[in-house]
Protein backbone atom coordinates (compact mmCIF):
# COMPACT_ATOMS: atom_id res chain seq x y z
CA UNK A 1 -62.22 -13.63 8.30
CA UNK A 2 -59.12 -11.98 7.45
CA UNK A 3 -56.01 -14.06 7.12
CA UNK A 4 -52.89 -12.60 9.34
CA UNK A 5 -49.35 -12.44 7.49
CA UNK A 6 -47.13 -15.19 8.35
CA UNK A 7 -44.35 -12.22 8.77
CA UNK A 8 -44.20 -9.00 9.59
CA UNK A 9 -42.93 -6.67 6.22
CA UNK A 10 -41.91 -3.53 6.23
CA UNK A 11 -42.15 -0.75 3.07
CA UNK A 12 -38.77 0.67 1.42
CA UNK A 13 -38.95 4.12 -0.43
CA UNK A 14 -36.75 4.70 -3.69
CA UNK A 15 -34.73 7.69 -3.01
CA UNK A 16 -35.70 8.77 -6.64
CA UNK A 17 -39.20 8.70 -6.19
CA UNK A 18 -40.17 9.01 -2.35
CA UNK A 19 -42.41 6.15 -3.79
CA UNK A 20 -42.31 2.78 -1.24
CA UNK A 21 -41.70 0.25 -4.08
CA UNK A 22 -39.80 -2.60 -2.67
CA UNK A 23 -40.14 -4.61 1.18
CA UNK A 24 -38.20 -6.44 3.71
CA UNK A 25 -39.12 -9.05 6.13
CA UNK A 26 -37.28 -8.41 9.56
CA UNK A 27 -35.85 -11.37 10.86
CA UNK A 28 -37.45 -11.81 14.68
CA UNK A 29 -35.14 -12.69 17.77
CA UNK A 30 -35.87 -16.29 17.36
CA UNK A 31 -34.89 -16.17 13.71
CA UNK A 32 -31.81 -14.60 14.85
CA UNK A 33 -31.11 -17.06 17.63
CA UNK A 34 -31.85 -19.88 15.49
CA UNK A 35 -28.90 -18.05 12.86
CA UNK A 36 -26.40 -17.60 15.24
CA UNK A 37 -26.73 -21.28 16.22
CA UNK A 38 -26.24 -22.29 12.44
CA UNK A 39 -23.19 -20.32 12.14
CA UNK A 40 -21.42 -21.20 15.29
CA UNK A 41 -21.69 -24.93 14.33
CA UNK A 42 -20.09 -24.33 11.21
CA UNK A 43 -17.54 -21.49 12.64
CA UNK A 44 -15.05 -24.02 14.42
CA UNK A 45 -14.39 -25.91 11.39
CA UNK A 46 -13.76 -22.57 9.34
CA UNK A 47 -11.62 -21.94 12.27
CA UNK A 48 -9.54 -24.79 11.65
CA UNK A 49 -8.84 -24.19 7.88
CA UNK A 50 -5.37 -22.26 7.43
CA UNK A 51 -5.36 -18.84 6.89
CA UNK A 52 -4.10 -19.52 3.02
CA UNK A 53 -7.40 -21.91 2.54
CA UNK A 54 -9.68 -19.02 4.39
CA UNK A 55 -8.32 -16.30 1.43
CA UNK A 56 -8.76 -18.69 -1.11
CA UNK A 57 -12.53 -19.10 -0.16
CA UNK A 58 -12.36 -15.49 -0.41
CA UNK A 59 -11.14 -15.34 -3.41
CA UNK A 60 -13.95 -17.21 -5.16
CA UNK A 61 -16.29 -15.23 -3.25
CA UNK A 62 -14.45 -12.16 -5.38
CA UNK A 63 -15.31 -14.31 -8.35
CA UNK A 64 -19.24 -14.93 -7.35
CA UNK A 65 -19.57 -10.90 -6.46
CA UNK A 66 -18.24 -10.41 -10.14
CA UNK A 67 -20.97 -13.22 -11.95
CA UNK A 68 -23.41 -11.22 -9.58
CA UNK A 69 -22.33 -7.79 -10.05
CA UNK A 70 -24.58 -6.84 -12.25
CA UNK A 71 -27.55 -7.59 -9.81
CA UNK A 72 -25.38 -5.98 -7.50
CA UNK A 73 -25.20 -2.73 -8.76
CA UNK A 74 -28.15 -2.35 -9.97
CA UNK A 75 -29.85 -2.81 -6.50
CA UNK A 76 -27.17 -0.51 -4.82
CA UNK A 77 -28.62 1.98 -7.88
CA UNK A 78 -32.22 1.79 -6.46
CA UNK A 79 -31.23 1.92 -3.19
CA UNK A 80 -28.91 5.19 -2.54
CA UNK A 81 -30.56 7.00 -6.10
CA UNK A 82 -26.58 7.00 -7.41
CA UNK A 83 -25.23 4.55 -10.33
CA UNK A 84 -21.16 5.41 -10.72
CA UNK A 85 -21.01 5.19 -6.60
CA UNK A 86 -22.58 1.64 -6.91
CA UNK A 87 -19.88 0.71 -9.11
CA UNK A 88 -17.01 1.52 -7.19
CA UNK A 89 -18.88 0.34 -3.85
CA UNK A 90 -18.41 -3.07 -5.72
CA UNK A 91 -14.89 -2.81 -6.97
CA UNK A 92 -14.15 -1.55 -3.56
CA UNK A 93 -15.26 -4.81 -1.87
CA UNK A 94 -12.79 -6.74 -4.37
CA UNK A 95 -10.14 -4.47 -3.27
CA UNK A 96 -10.59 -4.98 0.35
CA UNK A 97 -10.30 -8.99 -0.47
CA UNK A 98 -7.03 -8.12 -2.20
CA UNK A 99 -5.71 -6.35 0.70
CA UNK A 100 -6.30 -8.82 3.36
CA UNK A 101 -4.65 -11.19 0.88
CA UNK A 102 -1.87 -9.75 0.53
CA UNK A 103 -1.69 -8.03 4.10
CA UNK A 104 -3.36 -11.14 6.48
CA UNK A 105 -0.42 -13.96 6.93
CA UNK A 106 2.46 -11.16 7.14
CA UNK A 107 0.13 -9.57 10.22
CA UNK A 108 -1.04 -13.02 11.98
CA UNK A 109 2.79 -14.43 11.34
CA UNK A 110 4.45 -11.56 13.16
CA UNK A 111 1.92 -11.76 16.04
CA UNK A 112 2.87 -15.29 17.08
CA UNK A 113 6.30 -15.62 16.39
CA UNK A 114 8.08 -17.22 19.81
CA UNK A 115 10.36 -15.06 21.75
CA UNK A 116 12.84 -15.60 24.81
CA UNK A 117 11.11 -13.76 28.05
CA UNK A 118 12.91 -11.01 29.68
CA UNK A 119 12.30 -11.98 33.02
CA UNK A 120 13.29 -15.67 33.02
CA UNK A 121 15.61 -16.69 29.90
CA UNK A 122 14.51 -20.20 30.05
CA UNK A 123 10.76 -19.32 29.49
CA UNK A 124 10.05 -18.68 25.59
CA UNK A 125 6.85 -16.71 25.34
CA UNK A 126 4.54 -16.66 22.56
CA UNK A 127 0.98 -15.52 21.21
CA UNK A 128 -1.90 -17.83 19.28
CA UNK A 129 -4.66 -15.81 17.94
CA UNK A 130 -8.20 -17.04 18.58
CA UNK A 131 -11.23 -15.66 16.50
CA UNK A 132 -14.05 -14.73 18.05
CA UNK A 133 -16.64 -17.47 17.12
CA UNK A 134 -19.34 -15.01 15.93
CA UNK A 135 -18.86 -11.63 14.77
CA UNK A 136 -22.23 -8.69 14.56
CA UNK A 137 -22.10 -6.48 12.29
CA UNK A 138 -25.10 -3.40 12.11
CA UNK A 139 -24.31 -1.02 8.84
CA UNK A 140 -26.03 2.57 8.07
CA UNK A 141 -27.69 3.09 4.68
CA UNK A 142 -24.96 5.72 3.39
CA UNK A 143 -22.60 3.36 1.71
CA UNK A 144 -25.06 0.14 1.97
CA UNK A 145 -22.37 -2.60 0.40
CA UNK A 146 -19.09 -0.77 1.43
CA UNK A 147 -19.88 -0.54 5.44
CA UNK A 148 -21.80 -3.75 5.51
CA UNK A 149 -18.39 -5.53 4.50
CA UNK A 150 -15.85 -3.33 5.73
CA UNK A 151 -15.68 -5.10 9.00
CA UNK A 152 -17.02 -8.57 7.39
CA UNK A 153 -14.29 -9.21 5.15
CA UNK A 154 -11.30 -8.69 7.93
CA UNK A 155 -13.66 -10.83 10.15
CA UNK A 156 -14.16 -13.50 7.87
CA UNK A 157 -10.38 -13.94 7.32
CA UNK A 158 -9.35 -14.05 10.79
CA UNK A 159 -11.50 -17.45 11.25
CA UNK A 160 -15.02 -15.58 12.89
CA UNK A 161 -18.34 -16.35 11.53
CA UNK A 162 -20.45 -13.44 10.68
CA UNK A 163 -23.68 -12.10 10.77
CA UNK A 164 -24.51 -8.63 8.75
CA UNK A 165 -27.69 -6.56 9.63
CA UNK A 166 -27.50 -3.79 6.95
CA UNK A 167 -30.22 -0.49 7.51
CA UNK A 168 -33.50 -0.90 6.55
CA UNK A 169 -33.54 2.35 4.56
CA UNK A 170 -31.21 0.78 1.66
CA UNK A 171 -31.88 -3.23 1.57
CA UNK A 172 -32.41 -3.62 -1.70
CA UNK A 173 -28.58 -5.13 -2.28
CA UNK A 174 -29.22 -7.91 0.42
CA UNK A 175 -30.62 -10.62 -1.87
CA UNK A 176 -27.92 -10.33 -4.64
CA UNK A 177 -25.53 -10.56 -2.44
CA UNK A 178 -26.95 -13.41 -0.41
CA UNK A 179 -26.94 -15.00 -3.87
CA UNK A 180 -23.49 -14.63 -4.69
CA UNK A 181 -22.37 -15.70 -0.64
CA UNK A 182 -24.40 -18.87 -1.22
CA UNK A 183 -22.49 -19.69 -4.47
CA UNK A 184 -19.62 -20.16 -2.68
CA UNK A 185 -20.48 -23.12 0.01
CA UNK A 186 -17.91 -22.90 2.67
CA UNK A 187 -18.45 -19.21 2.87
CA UNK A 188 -21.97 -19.59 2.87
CA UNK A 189 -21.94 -21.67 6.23
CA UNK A 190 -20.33 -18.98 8.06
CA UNK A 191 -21.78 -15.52 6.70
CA UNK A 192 -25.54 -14.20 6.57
CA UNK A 193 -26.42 -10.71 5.72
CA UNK A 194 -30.23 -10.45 6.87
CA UNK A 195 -33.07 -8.22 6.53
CA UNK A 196 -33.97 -5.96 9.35
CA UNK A 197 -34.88 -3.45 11.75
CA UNK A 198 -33.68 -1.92 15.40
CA UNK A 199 -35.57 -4.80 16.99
CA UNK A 200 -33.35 -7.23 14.74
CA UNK A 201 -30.16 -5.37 15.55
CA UNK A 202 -30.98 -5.70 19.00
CA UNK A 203 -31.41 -9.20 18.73
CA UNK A 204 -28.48 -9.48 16.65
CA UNK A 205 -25.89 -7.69 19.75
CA UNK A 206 -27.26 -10.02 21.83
CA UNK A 207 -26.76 -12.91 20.08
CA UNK A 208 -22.80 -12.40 19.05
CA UNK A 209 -19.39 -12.44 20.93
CA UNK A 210 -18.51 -9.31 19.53
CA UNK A 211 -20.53 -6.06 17.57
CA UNK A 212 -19.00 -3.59 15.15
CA UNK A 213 -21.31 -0.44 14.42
CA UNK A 214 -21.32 1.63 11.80
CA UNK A 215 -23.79 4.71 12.16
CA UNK A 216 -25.43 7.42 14.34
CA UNK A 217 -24.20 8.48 17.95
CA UNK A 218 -28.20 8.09 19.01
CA UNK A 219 -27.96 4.41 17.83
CA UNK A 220 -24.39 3.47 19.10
CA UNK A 221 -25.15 4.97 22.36
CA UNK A 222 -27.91 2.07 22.64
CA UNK A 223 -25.26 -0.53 21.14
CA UNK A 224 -23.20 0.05 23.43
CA UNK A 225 -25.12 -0.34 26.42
CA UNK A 226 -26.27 -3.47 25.34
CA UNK A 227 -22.70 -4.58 23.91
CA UNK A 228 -21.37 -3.95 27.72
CA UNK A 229 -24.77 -5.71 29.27
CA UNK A 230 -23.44 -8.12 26.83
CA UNK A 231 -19.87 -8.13 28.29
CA UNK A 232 -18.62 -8.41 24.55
CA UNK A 233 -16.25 -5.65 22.84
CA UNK A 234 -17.85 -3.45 20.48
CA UNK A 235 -16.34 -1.47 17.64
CA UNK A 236 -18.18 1.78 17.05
CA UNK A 237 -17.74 4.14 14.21
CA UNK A 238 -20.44 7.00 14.98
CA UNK A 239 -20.86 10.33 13.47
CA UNK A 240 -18.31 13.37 12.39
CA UNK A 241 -18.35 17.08 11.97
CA UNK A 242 -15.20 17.40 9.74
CA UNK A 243 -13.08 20.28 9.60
CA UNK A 244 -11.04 21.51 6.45
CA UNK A 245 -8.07 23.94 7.79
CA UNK A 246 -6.94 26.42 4.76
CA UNK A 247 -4.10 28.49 5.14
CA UNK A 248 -2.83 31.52 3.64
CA UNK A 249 -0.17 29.38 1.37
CA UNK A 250 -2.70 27.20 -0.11
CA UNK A 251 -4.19 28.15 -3.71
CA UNK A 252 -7.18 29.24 -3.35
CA UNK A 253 -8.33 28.03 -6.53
CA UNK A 254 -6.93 24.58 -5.94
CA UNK A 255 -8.45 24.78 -2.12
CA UNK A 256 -11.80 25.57 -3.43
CA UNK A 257 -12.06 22.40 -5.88
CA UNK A 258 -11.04 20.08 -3.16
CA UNK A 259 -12.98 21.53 -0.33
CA UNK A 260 -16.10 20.91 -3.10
CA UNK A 261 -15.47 17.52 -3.57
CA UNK A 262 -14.55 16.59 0.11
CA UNK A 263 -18.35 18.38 1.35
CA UNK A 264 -20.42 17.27 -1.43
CA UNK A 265 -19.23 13.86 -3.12
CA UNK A 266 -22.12 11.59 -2.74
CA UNK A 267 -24.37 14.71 -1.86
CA UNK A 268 -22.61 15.13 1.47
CA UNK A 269 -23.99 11.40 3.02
CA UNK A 270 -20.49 10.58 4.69
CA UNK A 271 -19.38 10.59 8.06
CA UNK A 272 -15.61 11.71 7.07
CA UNK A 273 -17.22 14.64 4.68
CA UNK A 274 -16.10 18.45 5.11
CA UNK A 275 -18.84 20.51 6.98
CA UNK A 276 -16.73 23.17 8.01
CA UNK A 277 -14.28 24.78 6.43
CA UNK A 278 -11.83 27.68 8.15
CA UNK A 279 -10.18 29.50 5.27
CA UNK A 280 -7.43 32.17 6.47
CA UNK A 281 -8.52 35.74 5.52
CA UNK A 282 -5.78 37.13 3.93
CA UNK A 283 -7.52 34.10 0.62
CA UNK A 284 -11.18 34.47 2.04
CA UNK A 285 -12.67 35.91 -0.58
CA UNK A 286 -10.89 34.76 -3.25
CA UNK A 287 -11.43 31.38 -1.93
CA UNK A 288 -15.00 32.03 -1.76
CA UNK A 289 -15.23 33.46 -5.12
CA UNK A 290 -14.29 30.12 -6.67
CA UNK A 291 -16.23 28.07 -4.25
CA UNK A 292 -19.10 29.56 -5.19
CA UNK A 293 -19.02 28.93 -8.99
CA UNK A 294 -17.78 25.83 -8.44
CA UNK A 295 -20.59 24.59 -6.34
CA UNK A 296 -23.48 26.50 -8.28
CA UNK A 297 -22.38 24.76 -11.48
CA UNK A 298 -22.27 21.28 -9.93
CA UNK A 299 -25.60 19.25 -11.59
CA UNK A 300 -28.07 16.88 -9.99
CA UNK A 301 -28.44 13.39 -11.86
CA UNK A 302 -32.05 14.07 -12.04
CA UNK A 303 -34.15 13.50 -14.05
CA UNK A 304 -31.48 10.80 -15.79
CA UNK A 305 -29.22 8.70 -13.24
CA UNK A 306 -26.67 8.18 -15.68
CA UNK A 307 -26.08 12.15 -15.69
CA UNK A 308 -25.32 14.41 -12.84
CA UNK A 309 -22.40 14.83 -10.31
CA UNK A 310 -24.83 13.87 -7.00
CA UNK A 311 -27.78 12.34 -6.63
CA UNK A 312 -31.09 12.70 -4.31
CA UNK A 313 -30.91 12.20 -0.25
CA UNK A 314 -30.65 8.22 0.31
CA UNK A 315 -32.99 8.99 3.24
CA UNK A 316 -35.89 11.80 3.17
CA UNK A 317 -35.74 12.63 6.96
CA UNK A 318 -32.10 13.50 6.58
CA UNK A 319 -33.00 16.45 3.57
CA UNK A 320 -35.52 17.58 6.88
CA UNK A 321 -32.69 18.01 9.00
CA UNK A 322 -30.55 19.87 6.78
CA UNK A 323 -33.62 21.87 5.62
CA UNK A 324 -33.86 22.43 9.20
CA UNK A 325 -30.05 23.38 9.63
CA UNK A 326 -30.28 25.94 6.60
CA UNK A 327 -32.69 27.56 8.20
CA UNK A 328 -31.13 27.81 11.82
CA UNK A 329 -28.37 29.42 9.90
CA UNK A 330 -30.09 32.18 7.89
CA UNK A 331 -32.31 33.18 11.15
CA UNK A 332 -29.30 33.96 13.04
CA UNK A 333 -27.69 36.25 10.22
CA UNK A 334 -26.04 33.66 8.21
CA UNK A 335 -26.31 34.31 4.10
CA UNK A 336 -26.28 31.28 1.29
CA UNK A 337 -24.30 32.20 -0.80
CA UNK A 338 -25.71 29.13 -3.57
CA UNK A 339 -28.07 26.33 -3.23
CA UNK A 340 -29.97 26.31 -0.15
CA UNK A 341 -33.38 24.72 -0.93
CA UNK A 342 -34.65 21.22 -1.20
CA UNK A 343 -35.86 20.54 -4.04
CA UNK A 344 -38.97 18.08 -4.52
CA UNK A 345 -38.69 15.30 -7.35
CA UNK A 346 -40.64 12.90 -5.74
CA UNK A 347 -37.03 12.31 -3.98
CA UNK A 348 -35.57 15.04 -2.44
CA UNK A 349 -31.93 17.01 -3.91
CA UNK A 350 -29.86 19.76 -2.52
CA UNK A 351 -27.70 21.79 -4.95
CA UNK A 352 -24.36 22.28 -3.22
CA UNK A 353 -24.94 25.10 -0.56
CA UNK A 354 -22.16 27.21 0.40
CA UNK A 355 -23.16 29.34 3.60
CA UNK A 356 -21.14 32.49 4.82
CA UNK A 357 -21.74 34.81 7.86
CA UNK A 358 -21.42 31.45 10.26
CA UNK A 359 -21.22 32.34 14.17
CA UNK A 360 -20.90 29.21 16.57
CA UNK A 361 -24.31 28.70 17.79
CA UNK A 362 -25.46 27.68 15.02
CA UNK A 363 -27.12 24.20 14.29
CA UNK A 364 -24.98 23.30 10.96
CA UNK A 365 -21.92 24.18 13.17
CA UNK A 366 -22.52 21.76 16.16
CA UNK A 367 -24.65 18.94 14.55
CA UNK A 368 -23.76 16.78 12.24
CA UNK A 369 -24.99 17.53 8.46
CA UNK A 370 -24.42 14.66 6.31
CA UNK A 371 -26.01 16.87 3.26
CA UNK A 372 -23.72 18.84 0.53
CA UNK A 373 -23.40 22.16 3.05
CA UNK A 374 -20.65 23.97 3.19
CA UNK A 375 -20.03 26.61 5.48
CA UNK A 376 -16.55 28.84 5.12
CA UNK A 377 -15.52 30.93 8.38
CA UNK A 378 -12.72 33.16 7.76
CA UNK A 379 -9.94 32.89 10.86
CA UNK A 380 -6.70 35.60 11.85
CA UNK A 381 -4.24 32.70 12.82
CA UNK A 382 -3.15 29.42 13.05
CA UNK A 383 -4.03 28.88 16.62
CA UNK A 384 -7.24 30.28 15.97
CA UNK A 385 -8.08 27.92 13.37
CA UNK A 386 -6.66 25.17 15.50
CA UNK A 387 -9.30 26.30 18.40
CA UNK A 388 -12.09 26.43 15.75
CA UNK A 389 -11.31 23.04 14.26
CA UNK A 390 -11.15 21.40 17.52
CA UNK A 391 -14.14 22.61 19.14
CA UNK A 392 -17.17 20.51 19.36
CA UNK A 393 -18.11 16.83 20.27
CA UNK A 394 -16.80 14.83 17.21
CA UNK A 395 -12.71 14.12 15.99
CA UNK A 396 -13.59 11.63 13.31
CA UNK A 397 -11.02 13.21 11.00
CA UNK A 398 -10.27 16.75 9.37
CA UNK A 399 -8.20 18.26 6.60
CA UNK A 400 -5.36 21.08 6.31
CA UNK A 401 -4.40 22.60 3.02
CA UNK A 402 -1.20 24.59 2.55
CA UNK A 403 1.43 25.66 0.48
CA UNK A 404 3.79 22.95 1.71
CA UNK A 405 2.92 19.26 2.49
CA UNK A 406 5.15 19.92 5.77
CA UNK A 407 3.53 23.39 6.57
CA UNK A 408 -0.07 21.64 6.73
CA UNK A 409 1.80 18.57 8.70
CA UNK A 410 2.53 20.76 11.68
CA UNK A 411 -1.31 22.32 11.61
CA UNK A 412 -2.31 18.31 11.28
CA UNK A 413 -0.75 17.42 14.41
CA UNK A 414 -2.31 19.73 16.79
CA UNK A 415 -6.11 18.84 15.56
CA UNK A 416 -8.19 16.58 17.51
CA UNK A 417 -9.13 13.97 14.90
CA UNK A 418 -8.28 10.19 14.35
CA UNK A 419 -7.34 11.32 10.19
CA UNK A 420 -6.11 14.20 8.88
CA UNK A 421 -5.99 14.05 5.63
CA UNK A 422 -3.13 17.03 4.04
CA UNK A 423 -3.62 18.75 1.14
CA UNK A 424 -6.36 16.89 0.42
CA UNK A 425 -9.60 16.07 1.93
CA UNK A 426 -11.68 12.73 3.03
CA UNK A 427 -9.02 10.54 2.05
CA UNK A 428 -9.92 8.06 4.70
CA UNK A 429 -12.91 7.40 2.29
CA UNK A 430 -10.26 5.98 -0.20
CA UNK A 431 -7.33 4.73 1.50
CA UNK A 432 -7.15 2.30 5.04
CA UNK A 433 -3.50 1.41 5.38
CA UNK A 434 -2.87 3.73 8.73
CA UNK A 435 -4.95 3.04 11.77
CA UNK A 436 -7.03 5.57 13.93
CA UNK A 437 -8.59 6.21 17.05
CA UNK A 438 -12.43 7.96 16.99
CA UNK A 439 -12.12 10.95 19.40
CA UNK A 440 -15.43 12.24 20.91
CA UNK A 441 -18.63 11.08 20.17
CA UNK A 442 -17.26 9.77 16.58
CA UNK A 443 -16.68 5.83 18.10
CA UNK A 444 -15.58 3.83 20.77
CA UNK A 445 -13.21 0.76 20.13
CA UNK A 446 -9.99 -0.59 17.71
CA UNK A 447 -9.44 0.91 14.20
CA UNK A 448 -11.43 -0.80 11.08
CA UNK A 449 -7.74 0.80 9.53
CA UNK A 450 -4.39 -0.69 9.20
CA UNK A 451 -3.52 -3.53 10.82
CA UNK A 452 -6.47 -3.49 13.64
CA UNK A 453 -8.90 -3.42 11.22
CA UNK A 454 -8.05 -7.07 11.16
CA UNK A 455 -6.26 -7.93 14.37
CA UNK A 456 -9.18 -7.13 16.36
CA UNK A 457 -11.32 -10.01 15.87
CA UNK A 458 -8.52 -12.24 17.46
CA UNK A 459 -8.35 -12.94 21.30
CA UNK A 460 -4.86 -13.28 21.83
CA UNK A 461 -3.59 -16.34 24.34
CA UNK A 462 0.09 -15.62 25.78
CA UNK A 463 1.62 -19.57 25.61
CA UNK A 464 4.27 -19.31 27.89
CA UNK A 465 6.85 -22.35 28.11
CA UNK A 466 9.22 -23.30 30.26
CA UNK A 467 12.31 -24.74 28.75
CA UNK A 468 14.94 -24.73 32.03
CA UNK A 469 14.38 -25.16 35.93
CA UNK A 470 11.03 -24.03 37.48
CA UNK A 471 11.56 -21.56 40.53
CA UNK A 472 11.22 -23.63 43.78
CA UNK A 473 8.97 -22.02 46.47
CA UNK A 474 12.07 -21.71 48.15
CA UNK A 475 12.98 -18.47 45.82
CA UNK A 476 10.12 -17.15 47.37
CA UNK A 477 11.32 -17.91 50.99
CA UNK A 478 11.89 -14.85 54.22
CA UNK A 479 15.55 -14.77 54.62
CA UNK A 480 16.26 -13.23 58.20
């Protein structure tokens, strides 16, 4: 008779190969449960530690990540097909431990400072922050260590407990990190990152006090349901369909190299890279000229990882959908220009793709791409541009390039995005100091940015005290 697995596995493929070489166990709703219940005993005495002895704890875990990062890395490697990325997904961890450091008591101390209240000078009002016992966190596959600890980090400094249920498509970095979390003990009793799948997720919202999401609208739609079933707040960063704004002052030489980098850097798989870009026609075709031979000289690091500018699709049904997008384009009249067809290594790679001849029905106008496509529409004014840029479903964020910093500042205010980066693009990929708000379908919720990326795992208790003479009822009294 045959013998029936203890636990139910499920096969990972190596971007590089298409080959399933590695496999996960998803954790089951009881295993979750049974986590959760772990972590909440230990989260009150976490709690309790000052903020000071919370960074500290932090701080060694910076130390563990760096006696694991070579484990680290190299998983990150197998799982996205990239090495350099890998690296500075690690050293951007560190750096997010560094900012909290630095950042955390100067937030939390000006939060609950006392004050005298306005309405009744003998009252002194004040705020204590309380952390949400157990924080949720489901990450997409794009940047595997980078999104998983994003929200963590922030989280795990504000007092919470935390459980991490990174994609299933890139799990690879799970165990190394695990290792390095349980090498630090008092972190270890209050942070997980487990194995999973949608069921786990599922299990996971359901088992938490609050959920931050990281991923597709199709996916945080169903979050959010259950979030609100739930009654607990959910943070939701979803997808984007990023404009890039280039007007007649900009160099179009200078435009063309940034616009390259902002659509194809990590072959396209970010939700804050350019897939459309509006160039004003007076530069069009110069602009296009250099796009062009910029993007068909940009390499592939096959067959060698270590050489190449972008690497193979993390995850082969998203090289189908932008197969799929190429070719809604070229039936309805649009021309590629360069690139344009998936290529086959086992893995799947797309050579930068620059697409002209772009009218607005198109798929790879209205859906998001996530693959290194570019698309350039020519536009007559600013306020056409403007319309262009802001039509559509998503206002993640968007770019403007100009002559002047204060020229693309006035462009920048009129689009509907939560960044805008100016004369530059995807700089929200890099820098988190100012907060945003998600228009559209791109997310629900508080800003992972600037300060709310950390105040919003507090509930905040108003302590009001009363320091003179309570009001009698008779204040309250009909006079005749």
């Amino acid at each position: 008779m045959a013998s029936v697995p203890l636990f139910r596995t499920l096969p990972v493929a190596n971007p590089r190969t298409g080959i399933a070489d590695y496999h996960i166990e998803p954790l089951d709703a009881p295993a979750v449960d049974a986590l959760a219940l772990r972590l909440r005993k230990a989260q009150p005495a976490w709690a309790a530690l000052s903020l000071d002895s919370r960074l500290e704890v932090l701080g060694a875990f910076v130390t563990a990540l760096g006696d694991h990062g070579a484990a680290i890395v190299a998983a990150l490697a197998s799982d996205t097909g990239r090495r350099t990325i890998a690296g500075v997904e690690l050293d951007g961890v560190k750096g997010m431990v560094a900012r909290w450091t630095r950042e955390a008591p100067g937030l939390v101390q000006g939060i609950t400072g006392t004050r005298i209240a306005t309405a009744l000078p003998g009252v002194t009002a004040g705020t204590r922050l309380h952390p949400y016992p157990l924080v949720g966190i489901i990450s997409p596959w794009n940047f595997p260590l980078t999104l998983a600890l994003i929200d963590a980090i922030p989280a795990l400094v504000a007092g919470c407990a935390v459980i991490v249920k990174p994609s299933e498509v890139t799990p690879r970095f799970i165990r190394p990190l695990m290792a390095a979390i349980a090498s630090v003990p008092a972190l270890a009793s209050v942070f997980a990152v487990i194995e999973g799948d949608g069921d786990t997720g599922a299990a996971l919202v359901g088992a938490v006090d609050y959920i931050a999401f990281t991923g597709s609208v199709a996916t945080g739609r169903k979050v959010a349901l259950a979030a609100a079933a739930a009654f607990i707040p959910a943070s939701l960063e979803l997808g984007g369909k990023d404009p890039m704004i280039v007007l007649a002052s900009a160099d179009p030489a200078d435009a063309s190299a940034i616009a390259l980098r902002a659509s194809v850097v990590a072959t396209g798989q970010a939700c804050q890279s350019i897939e459309r870009v509006y160039v004003a026609r007076a530069i069009h075709d110069e602009f296009l000229a250099h796009l062009v031979t910029r993007a068909s000289a940009v390499t592939l690091n096959h067959p060698d990882i270590s050489n190449g500018e972008i690497g193979p699709f993390i995850f082969a049904r998203q090289a189908e959908i932008v197969a799929g997008q190429i070719a809604d384009a070229v039936a309805k009249g649009a021309t590629v220009q360069c690139g344009g067809v998936i290529e086959d290594h086992g893995g799947k790679w797309l050579r930068p793709t620059v697409i002209t001849g772009i009218t607005p029905d198109m798929i790879v106008m209205t859906d998001e791409t996530f693959g290194p496509v570019i698309p350039v529409i020519p536009f007559d004014t600013v306020d056409e541009a403007v319309a262009l840029a802001n039509a559509g479903s998503f206002g993640l964020s968007a770019a403007v390039l100009a002559g002047t910093v204060a020229e693309a500042e006035a462009v920048a205010e009129r689009l509907h995005a939560g960044a805008v980066s100016i004369n530059d693009g995807a700089l929200t990929s890099i820098i988190g100091d100012a907060e945003k708000t998600s228009w559209g379908l791109s997310g629900l919720g508080p800003s992972r940015m600037g300060a709310s990326g950390l105040l919003r795992f507090f509930r905040r208790q108003a302590l009001l005290r009363q320091q003179g003479t309570p009001l009698p009822l008779a204040a309250y009294a009909e006079r005749g």
